[in-house]
N, C-alpha and C. Protein backbone atom coordinates (compact mmCIF):
# COMPACT_ATOMS: atom_id res chain seq x y z
N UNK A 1 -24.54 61.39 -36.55
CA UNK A 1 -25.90 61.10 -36.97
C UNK A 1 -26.62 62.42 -37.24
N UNK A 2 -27.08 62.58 -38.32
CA UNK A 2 -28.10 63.91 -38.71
C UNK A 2 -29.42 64.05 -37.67
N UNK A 3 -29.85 64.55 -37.85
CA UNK A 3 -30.81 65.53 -37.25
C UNK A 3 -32.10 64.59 -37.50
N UNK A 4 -33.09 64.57 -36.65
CA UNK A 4 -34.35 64.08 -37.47
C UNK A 4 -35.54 63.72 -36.62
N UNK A 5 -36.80 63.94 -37.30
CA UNK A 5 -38.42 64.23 -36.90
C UNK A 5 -38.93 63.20 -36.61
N UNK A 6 -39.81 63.09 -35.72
CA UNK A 6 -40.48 61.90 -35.75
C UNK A 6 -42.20 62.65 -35.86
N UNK A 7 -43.09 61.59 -36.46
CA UNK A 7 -44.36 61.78 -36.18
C UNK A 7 -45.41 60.87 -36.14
N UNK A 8 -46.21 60.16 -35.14
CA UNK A 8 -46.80 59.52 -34.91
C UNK A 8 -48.44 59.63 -35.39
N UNK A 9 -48.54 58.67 -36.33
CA UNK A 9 -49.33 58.89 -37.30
C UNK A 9 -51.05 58.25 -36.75
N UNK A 10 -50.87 58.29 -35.64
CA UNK A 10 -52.53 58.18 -34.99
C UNK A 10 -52.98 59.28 -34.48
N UNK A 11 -53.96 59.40 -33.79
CA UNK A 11 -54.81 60.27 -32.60
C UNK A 11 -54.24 60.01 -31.58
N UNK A 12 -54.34 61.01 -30.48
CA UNK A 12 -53.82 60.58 -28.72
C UNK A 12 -54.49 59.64 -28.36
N UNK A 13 -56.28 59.32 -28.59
CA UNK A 13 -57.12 58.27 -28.02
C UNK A 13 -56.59 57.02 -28.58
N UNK A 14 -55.64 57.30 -29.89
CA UNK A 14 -55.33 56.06 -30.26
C UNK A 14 -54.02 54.56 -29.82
N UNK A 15 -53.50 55.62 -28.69
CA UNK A 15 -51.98 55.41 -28.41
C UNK A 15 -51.78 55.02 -27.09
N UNK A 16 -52.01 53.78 -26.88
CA UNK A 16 -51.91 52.61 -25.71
C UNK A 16 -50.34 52.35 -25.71
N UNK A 17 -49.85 53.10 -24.19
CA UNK A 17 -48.41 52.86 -24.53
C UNK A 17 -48.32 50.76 -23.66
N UNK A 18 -49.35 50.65 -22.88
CA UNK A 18 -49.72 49.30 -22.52
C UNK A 18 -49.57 48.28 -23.20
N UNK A 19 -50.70 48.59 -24.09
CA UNK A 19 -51.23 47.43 -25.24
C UNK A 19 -51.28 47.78 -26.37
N UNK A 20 -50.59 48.21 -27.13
CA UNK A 20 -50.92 48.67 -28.65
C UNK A 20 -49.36 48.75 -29.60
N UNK A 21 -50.01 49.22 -30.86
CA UNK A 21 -49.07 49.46 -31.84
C UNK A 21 -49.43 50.70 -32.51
N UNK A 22 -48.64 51.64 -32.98
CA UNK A 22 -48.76 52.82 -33.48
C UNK A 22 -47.64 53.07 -34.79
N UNK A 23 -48.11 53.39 -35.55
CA UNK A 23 -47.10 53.42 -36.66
C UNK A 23 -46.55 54.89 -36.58
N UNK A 24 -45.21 55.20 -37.11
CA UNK A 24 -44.30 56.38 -36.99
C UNK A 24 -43.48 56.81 -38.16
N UNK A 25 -43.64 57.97 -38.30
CA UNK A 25 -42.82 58.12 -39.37
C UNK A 25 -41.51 59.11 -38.65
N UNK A 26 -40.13 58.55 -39.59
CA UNK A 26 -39.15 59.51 -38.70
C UNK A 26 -38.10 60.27 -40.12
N UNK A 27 -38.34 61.55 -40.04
CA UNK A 27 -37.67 62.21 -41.11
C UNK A 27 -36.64 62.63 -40.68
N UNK A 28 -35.65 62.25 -42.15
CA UNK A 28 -34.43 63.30 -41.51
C UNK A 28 -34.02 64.31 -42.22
N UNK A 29 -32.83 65.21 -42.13
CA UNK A 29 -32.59 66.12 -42.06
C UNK A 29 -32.37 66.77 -44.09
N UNK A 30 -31.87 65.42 -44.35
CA UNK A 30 -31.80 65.36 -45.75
C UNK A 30 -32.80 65.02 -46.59
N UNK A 31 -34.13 64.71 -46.28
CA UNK A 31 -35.41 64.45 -46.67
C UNK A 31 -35.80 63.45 -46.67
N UNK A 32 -34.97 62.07 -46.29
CA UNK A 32 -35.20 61.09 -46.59
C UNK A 32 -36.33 60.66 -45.61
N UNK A 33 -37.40 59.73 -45.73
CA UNK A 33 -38.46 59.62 -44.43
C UNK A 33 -38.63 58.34 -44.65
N UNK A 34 -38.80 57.30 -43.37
CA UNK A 34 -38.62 56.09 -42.77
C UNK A 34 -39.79 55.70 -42.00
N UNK A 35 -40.29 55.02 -41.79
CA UNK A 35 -41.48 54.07 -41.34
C UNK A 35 -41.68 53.21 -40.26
N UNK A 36 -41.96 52.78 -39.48
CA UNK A 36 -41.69 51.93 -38.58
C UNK A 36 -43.33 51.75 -37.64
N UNK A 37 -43.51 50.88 -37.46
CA UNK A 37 -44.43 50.27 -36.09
C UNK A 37 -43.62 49.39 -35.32
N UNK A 38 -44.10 50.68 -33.84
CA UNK A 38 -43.93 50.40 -32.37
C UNK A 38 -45.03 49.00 -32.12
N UNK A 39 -44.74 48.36 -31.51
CA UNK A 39 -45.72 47.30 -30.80
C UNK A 39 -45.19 46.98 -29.32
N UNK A 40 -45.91 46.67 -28.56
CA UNK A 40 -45.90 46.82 -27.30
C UNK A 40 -45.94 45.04 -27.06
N UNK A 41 -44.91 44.49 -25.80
CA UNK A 41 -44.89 43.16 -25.91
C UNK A 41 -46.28 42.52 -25.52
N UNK A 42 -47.27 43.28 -24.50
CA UNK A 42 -48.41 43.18 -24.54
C UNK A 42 -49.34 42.55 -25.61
N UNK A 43 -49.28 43.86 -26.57
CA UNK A 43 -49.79 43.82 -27.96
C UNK A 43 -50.04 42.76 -28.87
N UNK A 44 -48.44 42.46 -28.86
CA UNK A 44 -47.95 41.13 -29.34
C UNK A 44 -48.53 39.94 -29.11
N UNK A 45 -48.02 39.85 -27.66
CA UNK A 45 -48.86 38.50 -27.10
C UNK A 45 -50.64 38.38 -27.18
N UNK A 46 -51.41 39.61 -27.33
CA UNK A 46 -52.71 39.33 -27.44
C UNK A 46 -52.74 39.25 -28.98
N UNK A 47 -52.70 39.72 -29.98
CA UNK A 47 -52.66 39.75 -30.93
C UNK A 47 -52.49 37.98 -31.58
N UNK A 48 -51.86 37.44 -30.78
CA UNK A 48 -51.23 36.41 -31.46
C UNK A 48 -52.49 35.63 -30.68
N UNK A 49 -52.87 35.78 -29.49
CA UNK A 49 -53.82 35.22 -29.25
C UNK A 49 -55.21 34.97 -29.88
N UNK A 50 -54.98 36.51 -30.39
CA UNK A 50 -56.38 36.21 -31.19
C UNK A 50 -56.37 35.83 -32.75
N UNK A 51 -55.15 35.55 -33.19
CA UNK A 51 -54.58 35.18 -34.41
C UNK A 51 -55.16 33.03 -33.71
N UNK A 52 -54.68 33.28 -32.82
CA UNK A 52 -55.11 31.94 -32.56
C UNK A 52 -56.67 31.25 -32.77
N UNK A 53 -57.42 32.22 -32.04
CA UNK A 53 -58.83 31.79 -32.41
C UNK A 53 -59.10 32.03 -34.03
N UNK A 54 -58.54 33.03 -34.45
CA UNK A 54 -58.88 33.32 -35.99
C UNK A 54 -58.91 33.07 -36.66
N UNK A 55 -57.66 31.69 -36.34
CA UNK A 55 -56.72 31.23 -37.75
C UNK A 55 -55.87 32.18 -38.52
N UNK A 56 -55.90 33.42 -38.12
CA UNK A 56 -54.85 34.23 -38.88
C UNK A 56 -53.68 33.31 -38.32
N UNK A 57 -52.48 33.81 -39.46
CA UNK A 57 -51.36 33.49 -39.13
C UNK A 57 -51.07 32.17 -38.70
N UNK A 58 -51.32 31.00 -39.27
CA UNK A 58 -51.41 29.60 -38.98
C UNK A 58 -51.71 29.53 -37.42
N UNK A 59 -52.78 30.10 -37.24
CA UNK A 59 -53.41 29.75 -35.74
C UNK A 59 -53.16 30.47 -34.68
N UNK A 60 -51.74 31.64 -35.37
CA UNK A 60 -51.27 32.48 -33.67
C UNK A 60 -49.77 31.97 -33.88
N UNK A 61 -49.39 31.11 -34.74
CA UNK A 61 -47.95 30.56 -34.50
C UNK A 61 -47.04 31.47 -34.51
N UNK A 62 -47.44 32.31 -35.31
CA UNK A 62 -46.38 33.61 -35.70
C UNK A 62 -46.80 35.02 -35.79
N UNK A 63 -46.43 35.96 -35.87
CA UNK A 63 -46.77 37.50 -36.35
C UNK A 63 -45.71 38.00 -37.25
N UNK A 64 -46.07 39.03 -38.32
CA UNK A 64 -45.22 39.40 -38.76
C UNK A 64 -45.59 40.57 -39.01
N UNK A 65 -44.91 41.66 -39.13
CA UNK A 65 -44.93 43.26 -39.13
C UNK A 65 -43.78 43.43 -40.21
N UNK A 66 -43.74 44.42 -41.12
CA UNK A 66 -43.15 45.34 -42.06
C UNK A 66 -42.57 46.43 -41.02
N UNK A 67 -41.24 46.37 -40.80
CA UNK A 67 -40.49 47.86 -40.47
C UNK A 67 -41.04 47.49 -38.25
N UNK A 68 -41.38 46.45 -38.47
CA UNK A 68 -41.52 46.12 -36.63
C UNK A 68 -40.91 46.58 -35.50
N UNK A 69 -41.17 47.27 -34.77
CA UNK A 69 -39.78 48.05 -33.84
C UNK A 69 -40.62 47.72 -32.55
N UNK A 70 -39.61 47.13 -31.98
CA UNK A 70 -40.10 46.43 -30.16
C UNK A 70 -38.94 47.25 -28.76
N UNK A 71 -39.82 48.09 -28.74
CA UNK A 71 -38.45 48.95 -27.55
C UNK A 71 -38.11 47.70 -26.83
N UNK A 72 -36.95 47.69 -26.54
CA UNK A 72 -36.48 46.78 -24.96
C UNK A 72 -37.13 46.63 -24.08
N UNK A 73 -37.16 48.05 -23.62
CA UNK A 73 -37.73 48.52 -21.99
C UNK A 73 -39.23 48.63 -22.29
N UNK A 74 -39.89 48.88 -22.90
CA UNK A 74 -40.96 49.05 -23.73
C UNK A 74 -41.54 50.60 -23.61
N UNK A 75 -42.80 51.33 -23.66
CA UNK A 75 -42.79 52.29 -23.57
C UNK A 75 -43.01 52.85 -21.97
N UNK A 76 -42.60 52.69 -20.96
CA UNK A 76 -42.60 53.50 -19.67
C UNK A 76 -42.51 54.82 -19.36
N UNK A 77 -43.75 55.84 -19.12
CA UNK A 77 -43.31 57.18 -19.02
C UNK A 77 -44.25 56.96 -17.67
N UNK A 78 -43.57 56.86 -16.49
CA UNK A 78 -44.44 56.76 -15.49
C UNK A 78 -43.31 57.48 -14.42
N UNK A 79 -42.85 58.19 -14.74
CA UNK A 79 -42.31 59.38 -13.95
C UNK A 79 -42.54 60.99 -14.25
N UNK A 80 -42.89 61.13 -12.99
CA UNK A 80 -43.46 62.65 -13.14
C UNK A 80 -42.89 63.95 -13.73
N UNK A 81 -43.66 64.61 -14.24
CA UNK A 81 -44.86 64.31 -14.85
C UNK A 81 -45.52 63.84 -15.54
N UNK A 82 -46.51 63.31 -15.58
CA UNK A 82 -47.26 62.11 -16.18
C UNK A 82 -47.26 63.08 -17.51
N UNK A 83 -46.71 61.78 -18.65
CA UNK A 83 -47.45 62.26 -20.03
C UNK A 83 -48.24 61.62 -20.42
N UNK A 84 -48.77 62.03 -21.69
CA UNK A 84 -49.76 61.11 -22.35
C UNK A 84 -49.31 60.19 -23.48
N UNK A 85 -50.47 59.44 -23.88
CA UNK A 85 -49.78 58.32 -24.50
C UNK A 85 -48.77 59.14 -25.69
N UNK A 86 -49.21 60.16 -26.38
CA UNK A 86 -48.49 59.99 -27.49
C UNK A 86 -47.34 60.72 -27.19
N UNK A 87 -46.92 61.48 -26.34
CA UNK A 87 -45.95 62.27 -25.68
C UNK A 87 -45.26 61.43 -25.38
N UNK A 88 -45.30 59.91 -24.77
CA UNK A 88 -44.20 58.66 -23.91
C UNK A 88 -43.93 58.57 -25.45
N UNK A 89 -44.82 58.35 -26.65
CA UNK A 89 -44.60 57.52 -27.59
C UNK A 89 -42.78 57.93 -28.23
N UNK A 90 -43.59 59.68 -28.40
CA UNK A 90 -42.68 60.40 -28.97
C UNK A 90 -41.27 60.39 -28.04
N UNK A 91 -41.32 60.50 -26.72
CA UNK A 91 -40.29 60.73 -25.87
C UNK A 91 -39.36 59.02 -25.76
N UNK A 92 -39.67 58.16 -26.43
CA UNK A 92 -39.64 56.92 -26.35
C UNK A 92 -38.56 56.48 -27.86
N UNK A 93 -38.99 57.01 -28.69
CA UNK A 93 -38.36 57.07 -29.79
C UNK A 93 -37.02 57.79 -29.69
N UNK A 94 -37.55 59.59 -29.66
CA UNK A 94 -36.28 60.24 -29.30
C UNK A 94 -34.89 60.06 -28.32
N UNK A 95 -35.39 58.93 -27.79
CA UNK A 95 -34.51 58.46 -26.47
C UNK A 95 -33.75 57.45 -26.89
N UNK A 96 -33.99 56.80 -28.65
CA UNK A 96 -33.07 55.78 -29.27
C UNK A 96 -32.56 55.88 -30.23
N UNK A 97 -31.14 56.76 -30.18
CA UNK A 97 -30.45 57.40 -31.67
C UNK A 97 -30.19 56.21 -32.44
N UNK A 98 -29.42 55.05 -31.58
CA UNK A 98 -28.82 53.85 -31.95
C UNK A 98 -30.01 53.14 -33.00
N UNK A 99 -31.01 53.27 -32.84
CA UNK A 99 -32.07 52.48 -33.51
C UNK A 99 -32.48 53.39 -34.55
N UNK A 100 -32.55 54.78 -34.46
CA UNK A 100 -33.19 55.47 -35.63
C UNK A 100 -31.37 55.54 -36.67
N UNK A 101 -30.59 55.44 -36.26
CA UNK A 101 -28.90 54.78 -36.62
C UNK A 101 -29.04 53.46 -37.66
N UNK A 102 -29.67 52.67 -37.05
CA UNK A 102 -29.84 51.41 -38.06
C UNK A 102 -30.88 51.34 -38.64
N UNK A 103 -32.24 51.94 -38.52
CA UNK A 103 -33.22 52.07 -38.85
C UNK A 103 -32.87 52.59 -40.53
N UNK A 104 -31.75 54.10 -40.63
CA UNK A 104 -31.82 54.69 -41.57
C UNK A 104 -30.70 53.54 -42.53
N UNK A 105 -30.07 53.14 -41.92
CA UNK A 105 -29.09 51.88 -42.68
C UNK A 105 -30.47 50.75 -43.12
N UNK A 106 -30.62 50.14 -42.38
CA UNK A 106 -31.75 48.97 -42.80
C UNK A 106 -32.61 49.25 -43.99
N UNK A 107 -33.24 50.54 -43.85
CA UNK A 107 -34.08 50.67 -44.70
C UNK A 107 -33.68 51.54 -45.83
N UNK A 108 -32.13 51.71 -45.70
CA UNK A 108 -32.01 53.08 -47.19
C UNK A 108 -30.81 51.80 -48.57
């Protein structure tokens, strides 16, 4: 697997590793650059909640995201030393070759 960047395309105030979604861009080595939003299962589930009151999305029934990426474990950086949100974000990504692996298949 080549070499390759990631960069998280919000502010630090913006990056709820809890409750949120943050979009990412991940470059690689050959120039090619890839896209993706993190969402947090949190996220998800409120989101859809309020898709419910909204009527977005036939009431909450569903969500759908372009390039959607749902860690497993989700984002946990709660071992010392404490980082910040966008530091777990980044350290969270880099920690999944296998996914930035299919990521560059899926989307090339």
């Amino acid at each position: 697997m080549q070499a390759f960047d990631v960069q998280i395309l919000s502010r630090e105030s913006e990056v709820n590793i809890d409750d949120g979604n943050v979009d990412v861009e991940i470059s690689l080595e050959d120039g090619e650059v890839y896209s993706a939003t993190f969402f947090t299962l949190t996220n998800l589930k409120n989101l859809m909640a309020s898709y419910r009151k909204s009527g977005e999305c036939a009431g909450g029934l569903y969500i759908w995201a372009a390039d959607m990426a749902l860690p497993m474990r989700g984002m946990r950086c709660n071992k010392p030393p404490a980082l910040s949100g966008r530091d777990c974000l980044y350290s969270t990504i880099k920690s999944l070759p296998d996914f930035i692996r299919r990521l560059t298949r899926v989307l090339s």
